[in-house]
C-alpha atoms as a PDB file:
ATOM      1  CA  UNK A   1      -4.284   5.067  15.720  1.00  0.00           C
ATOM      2  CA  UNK A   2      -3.872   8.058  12.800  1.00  0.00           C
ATOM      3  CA  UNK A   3      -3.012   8.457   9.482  1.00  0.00           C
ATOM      4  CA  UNK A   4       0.901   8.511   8.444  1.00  0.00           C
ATOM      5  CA  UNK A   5       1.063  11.887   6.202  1.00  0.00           C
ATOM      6  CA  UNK A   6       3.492  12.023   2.975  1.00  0.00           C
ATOM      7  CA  UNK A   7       3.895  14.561   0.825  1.00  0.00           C
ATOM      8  CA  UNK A   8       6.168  15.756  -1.554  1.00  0.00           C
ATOM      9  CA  UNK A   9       6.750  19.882  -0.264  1.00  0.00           C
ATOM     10  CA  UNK A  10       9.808  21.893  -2.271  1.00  0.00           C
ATOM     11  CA  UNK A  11      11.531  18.927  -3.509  1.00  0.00           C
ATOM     12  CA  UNK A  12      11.853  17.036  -0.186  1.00  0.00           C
ATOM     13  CA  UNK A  13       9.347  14.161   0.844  1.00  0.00           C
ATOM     14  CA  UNK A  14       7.837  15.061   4.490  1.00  0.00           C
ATOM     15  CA  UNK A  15       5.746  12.958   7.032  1.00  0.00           C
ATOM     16  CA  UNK A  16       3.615  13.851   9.076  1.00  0.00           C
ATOM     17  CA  UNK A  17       0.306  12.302  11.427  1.00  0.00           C
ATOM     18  CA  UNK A  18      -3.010  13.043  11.681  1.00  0.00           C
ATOM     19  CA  UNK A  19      -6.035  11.570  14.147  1.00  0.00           C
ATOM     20  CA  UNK A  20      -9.340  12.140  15.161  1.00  0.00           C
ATOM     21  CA  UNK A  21     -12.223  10.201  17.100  1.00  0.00           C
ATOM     22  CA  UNK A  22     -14.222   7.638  14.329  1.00  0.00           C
ATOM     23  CA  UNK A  23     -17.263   9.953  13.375  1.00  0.00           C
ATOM     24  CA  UNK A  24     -15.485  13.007  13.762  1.00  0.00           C
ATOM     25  CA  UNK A  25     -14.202  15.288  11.217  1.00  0.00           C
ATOM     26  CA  UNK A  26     -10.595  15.126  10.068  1.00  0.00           C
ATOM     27  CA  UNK A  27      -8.998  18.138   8.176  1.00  0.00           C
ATOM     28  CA  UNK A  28      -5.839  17.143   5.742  1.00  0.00           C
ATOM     29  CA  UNK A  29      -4.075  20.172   4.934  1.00  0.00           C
ATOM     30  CA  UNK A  30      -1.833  20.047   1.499  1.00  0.00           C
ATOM     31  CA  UNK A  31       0.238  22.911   0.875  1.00  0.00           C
ATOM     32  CA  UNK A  32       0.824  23.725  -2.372  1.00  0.00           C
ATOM     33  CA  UNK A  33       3.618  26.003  -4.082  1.00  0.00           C
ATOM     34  CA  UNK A  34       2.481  27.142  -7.271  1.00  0.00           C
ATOM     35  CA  UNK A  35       5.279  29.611  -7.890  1.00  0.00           C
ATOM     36  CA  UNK A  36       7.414  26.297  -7.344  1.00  0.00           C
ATOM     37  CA  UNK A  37       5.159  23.688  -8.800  1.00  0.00           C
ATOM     38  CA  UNK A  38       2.905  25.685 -11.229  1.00  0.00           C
ATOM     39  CA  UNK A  39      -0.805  24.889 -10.998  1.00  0.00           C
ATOM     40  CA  UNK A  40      -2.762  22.571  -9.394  1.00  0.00           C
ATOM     41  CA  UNK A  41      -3.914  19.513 -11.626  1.00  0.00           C
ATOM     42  CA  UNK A  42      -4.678  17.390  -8.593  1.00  0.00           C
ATOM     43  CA  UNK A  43      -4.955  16.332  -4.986  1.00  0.00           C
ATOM     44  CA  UNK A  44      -4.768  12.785  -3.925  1.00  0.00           C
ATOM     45  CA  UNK A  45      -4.908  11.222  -0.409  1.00  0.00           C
ATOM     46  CA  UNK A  46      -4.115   7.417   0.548  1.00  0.00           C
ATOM     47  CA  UNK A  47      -4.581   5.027   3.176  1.00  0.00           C
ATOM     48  CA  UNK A  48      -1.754   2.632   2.786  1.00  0.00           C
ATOM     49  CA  UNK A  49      -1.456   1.920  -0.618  1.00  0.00           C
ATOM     50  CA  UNK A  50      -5.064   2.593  -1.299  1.00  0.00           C
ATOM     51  CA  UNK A  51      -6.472   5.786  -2.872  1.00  0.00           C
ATOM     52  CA  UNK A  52      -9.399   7.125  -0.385  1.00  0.00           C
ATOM     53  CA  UNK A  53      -9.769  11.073  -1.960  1.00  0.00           C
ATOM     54  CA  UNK A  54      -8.851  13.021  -4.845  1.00  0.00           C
ATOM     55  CA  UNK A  55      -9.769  16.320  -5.455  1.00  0.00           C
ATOM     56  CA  UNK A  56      -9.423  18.093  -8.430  1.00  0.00           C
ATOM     57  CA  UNK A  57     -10.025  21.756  -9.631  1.00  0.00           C
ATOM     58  CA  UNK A  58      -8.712  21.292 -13.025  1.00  0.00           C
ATOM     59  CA  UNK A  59     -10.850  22.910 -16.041  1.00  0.00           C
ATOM     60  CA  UNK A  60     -10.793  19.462 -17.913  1.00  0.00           C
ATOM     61  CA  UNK A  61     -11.043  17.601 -14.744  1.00  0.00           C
ATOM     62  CA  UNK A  62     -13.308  18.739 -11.675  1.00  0.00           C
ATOM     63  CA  UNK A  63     -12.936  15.999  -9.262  1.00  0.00           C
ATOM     64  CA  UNK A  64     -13.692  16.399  -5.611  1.00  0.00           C
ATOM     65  CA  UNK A  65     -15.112  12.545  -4.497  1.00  0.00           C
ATOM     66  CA  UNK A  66     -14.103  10.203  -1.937  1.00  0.00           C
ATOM     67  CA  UNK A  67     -13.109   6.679  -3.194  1.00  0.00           C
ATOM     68  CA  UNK A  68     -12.334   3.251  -1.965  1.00  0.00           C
ATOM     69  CA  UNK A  69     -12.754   2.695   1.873  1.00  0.00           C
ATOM     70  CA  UNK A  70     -14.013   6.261   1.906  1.00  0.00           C
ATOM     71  CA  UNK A  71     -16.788   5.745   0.011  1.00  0.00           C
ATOM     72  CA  UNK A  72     -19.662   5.375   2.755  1.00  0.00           C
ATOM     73  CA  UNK A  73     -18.410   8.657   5.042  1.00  0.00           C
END
């Protein structure tokens, strides 16, 4: 079992997967295009329809926390 990846990249929604053995450690990439996009406010990651990251570099808003499911990890 993984995780089904979706992300928005240029316009166009993409999907991807992702696994790793439980205790491991994952890596979620997230490309980002600022010339495209402009800058980063925030990066969010669900499971389902469940938030489980965000992270967040953002002057007004420094976020980098898990959430939800995530919590305990």
């Amino acid at each position: 079992m993984g995780l089904k990846l979706r992300s928005w990249d240029s316009g166009h929604l993409t999907v991807g997967h992702a696994s790793a053995l439980v205790g491991s450690t994952a890596r979620l990439r997230c490309r980002l295009d600022a010339a495209l996009c402009g800058a980063m406010h925030s990066v969010k990651w669900y499971k389902s329809e469940r938030r489980v990251y965000v992270y967040s570099a953002a002057r007004d808003a420094a976020v980098d926390r898990p959430e939800g499911d995530m919590m305990d990890r």
